[in-house]
N, C-alpha and C. Protein backbone atom coordinates (compact mmCIF):
# COMPACT_ATOMS: atom_id res chain seq x y z
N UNK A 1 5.89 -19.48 35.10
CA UNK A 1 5.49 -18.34 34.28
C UNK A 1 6.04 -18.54 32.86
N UNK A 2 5.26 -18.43 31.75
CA UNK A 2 5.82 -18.14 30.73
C UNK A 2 6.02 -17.05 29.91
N UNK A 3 7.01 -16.19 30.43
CA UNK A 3 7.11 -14.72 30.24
C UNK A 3 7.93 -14.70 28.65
N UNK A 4 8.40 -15.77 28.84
CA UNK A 4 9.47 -15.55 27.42
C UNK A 4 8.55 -16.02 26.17
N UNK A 5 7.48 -16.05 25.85
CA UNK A 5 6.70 -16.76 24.95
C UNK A 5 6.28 -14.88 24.13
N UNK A 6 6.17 -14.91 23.36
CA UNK A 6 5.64 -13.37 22.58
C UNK A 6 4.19 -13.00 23.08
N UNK A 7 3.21 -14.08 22.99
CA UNK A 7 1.95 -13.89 22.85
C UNK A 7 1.67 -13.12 24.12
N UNK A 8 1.81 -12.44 25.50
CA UNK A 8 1.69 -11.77 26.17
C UNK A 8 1.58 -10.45 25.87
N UNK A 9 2.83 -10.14 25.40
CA UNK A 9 3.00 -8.95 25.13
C UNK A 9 2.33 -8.21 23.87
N UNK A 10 2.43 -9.04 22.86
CA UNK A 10 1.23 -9.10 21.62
C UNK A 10 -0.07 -8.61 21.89
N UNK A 11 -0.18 -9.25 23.05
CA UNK A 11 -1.92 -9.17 22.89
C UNK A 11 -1.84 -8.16 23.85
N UNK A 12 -1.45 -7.72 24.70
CA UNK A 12 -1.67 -6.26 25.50
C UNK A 12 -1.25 -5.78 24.06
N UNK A 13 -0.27 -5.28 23.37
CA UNK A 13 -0.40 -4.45 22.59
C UNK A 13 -1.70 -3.85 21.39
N UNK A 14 -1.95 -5.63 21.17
CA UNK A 14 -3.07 -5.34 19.90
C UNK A 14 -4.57 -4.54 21.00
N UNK A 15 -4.54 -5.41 22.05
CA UNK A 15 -5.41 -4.92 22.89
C UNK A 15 -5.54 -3.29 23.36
N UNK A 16 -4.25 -2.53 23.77
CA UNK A 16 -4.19 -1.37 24.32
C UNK A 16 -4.66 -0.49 22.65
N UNK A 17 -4.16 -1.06 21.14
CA UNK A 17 -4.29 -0.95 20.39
C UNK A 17 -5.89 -0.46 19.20
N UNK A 18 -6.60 -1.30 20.07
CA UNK A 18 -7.90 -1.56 20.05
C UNK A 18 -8.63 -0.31 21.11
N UNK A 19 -8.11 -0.38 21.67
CA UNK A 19 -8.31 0.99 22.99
C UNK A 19 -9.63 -0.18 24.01
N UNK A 20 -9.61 -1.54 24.41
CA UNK A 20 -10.41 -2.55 24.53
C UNK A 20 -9.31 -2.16 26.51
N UNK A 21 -10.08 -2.27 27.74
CA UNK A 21 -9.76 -2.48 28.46
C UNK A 21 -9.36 -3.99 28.76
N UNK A 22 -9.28 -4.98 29.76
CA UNK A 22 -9.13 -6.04 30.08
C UNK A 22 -10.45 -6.77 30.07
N UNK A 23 -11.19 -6.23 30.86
CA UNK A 23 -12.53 -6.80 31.34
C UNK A 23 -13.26 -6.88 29.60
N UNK A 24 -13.40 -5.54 29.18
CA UNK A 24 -13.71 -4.94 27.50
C UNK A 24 -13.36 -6.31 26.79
N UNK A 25 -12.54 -6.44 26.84
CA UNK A 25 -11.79 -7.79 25.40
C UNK A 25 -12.53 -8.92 26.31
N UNK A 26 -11.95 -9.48 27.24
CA UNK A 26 -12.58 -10.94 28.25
C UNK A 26 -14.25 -10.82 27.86
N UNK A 27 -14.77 -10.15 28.41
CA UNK A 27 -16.78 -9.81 27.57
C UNK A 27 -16.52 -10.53 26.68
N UNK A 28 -16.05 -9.33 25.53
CA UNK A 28 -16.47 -9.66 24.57
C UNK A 28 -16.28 -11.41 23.37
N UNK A 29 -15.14 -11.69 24.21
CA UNK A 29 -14.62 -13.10 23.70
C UNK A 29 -15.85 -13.76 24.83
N UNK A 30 -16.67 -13.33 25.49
CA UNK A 30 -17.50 -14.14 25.68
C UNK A 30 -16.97 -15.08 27.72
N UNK A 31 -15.96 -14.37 27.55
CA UNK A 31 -15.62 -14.55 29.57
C UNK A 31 -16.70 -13.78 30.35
N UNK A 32 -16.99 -14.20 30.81
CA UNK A 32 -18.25 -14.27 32.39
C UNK A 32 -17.04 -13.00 33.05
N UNK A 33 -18.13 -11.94 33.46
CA UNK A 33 -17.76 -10.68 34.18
C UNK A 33 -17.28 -11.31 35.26
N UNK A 34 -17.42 -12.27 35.96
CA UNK A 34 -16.34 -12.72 37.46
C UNK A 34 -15.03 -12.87 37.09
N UNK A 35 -14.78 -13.45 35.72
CA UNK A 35 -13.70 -13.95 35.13
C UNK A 35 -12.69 -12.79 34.26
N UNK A 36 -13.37 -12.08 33.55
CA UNK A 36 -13.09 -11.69 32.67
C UNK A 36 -12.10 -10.84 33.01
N UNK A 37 -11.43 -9.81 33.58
CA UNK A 37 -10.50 -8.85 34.08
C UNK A 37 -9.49 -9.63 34.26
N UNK A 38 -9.72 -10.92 34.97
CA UNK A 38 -8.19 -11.20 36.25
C UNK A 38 -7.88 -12.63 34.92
N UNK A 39 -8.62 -12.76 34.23
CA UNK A 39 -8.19 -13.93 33.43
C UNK A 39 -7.45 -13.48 32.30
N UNK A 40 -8.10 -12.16 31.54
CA UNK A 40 -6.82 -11.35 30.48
C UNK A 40 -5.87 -10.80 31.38
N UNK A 41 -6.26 -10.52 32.69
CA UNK A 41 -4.28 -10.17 33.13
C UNK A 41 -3.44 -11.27 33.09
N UNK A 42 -4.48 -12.56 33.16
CA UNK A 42 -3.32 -13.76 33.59
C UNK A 42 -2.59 -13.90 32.43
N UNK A 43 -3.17 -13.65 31.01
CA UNK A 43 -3.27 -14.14 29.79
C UNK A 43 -1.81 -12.88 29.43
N UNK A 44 -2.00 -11.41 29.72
CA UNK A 44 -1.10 -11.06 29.73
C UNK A 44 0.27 -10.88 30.31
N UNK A 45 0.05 -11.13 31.53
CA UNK A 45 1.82 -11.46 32.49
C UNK A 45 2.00 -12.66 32.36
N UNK A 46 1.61 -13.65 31.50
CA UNK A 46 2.18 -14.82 30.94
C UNK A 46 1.89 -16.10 31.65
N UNK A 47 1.33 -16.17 33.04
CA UNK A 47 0.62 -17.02 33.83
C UNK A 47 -0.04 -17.87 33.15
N UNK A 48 -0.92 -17.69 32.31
CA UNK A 48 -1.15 -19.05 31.60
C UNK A 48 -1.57 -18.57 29.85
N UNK A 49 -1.01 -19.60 28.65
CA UNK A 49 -1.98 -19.24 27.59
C UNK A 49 -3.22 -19.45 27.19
N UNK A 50 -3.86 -18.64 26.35
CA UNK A 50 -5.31 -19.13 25.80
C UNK A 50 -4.98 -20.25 24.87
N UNK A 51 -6.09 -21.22 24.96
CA UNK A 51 -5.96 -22.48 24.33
C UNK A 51 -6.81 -21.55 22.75
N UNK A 52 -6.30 -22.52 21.86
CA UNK A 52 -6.37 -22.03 20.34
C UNK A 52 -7.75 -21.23 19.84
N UNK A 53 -8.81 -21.85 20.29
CA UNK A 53 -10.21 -21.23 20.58
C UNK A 53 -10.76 -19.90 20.94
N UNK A 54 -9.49 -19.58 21.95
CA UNK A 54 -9.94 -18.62 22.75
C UNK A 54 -8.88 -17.51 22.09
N UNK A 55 -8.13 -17.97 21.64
CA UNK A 55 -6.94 -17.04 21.14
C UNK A 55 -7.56 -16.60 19.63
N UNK A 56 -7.99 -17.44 18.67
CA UNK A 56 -9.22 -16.97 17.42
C UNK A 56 -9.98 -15.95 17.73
N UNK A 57 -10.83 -16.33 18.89
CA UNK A 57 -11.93 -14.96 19.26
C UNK A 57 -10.75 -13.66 19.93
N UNK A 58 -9.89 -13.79 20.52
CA UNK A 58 -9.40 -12.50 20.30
C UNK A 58 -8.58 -11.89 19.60
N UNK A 59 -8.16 -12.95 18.34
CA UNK A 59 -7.59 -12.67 16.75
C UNK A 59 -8.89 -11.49 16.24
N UNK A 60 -10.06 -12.11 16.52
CA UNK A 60 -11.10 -11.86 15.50
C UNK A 60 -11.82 -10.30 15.96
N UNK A 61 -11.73 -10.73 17.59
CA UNK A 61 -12.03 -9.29 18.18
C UNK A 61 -10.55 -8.21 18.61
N UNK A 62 -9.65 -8.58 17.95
CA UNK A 62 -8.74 -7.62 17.88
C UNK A 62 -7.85 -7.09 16.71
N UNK A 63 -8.76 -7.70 15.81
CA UNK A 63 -8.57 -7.39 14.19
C UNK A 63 -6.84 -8.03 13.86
N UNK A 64 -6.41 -9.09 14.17
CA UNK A 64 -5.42 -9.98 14.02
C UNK A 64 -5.01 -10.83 13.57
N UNK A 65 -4.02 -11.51 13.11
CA UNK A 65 -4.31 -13.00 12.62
C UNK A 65 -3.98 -13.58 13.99
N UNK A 66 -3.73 -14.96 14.19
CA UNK A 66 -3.79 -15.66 15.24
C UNK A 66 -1.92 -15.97 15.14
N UNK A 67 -1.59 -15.71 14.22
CA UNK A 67 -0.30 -15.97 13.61
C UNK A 67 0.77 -14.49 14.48
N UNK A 68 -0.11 -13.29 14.99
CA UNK A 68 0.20 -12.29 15.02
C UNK A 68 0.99 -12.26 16.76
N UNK A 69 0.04 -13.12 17.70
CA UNK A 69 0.44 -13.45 18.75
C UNK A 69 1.64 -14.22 18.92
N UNK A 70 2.24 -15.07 17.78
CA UNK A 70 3.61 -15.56 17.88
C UNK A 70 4.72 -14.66 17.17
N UNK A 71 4.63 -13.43 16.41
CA UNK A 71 5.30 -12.55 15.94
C UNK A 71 6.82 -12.61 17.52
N UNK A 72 8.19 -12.90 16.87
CA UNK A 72 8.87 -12.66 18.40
C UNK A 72 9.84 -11.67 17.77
N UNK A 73 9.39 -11.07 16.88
CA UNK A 73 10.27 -9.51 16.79
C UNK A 73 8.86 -8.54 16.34
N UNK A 74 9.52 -7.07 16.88
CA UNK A 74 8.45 -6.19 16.33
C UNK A 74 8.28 -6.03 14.72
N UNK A 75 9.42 -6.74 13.86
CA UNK A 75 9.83 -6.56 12.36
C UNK A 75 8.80 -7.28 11.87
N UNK A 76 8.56 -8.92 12.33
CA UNK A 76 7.97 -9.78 11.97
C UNK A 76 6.51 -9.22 12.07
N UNK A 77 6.03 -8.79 13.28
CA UNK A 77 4.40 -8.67 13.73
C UNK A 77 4.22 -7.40 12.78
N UNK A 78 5.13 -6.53 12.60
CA UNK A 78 4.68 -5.14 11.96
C UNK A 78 4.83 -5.75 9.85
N UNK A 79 5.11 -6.63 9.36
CA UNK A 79 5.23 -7.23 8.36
C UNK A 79 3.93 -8.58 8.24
N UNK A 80 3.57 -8.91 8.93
CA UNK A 80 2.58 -9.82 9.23
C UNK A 80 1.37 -8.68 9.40
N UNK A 81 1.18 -7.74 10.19
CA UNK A 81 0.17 -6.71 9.72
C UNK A 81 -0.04 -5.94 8.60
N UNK A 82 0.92 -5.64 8.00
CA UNK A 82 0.83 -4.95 6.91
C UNK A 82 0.26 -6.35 6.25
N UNK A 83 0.80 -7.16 5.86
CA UNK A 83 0.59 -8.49 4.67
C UNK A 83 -1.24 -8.83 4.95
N UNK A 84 -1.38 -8.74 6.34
CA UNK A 84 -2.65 -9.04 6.77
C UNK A 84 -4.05 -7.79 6.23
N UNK A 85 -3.75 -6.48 6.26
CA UNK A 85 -4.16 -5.54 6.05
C UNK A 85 -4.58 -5.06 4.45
N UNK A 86 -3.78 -5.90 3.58
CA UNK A 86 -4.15 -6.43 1.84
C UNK A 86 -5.05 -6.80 1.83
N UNK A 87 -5.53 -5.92 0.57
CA UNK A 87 -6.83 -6.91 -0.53
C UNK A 87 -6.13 -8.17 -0.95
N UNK A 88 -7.24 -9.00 -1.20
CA UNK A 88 -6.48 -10.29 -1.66
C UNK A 88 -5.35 -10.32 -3.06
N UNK A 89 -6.37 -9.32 -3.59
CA UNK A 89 -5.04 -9.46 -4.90
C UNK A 89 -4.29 -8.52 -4.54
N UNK A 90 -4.11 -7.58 -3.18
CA UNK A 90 -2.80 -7.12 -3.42
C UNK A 90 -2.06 -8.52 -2.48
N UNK A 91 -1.86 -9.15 -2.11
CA UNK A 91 -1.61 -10.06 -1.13
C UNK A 91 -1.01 -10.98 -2.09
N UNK A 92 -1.91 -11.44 -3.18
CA UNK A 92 -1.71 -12.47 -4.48
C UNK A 92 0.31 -11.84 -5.10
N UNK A 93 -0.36 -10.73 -5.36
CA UNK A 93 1.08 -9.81 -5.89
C UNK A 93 1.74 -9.98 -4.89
N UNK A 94 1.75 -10.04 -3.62
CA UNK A 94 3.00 -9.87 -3.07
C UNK A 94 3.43 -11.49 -3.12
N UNK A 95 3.04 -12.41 -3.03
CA UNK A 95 3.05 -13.78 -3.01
C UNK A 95 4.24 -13.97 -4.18
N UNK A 96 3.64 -13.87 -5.41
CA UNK A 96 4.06 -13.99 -6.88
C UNK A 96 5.58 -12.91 -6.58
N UNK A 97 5.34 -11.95 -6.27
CA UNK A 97 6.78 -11.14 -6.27
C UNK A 97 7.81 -11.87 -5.57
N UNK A 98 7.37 -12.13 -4.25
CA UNK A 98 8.35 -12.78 -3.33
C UNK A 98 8.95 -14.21 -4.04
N UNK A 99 8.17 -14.94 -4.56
CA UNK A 99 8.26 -15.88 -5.23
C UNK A 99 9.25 -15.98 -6.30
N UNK A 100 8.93 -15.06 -7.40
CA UNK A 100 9.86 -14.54 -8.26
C UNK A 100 11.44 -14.31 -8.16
N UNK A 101 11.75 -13.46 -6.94
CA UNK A 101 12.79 -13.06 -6.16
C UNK A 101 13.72 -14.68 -5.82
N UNK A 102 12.44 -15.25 -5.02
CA UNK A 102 13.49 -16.80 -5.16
C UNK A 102 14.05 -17.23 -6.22
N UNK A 103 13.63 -17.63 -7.19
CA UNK A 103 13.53 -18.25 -8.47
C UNK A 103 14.98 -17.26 -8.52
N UNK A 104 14.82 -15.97 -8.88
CA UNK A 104 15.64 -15.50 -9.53
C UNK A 104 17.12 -14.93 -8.86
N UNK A 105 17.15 -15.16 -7.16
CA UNK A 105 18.16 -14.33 -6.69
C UNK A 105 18.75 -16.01 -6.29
């Protein structure tokens, strides 16, 4: 089991988040209704991960980055959403600020 990996718990969250049941998210990433339920539980109690492909389509259908599933504090994933949730130029500004801060601290 790989329970200690973030991406489990991530994705039930973004998922319960989404208000997307199990079967709901598996569809729609395109899993076959035989599959689809018992393969996002596997995906969530840590039994096995989605290979990179499969983890994109439920970045994309769970309004995420793919970056969001390795978040291993809630500080990081809740800072990675906000950053994600920017217009580009507010995103640009935060870039240049953070940047700045190096240079100068």
């Amino acid at each position: 089991m790989l329970s200690a990996h973030p991406l489990p718990t991530r994705l039930k969250q973004a998922r319960e988040a989404k208000g997307f049941t199990q079967t709901e998210l598996g569809l729609r990433i395109g899993l076959d209704i035989s599959v689809a339920s018992s393969r996002m539980n596997h995906y969530e109690k840590g039994r096995h991960l989605p290979d990179y492909t499969m983890l994109q389509k439920m970045a994309d259908e769970l309004g995420v980055p793919v970056a969001y599933f390795y978040c291993d504090s809630d500080e990081m994933a809740d800072l990675l959403m906000s950053f994600h949730n920017l217009t580009p130029e507010q995103k640009k500004q935060v870039i240049d600020f953070v940047n700045k801060q190096k240079i100068s601290g």
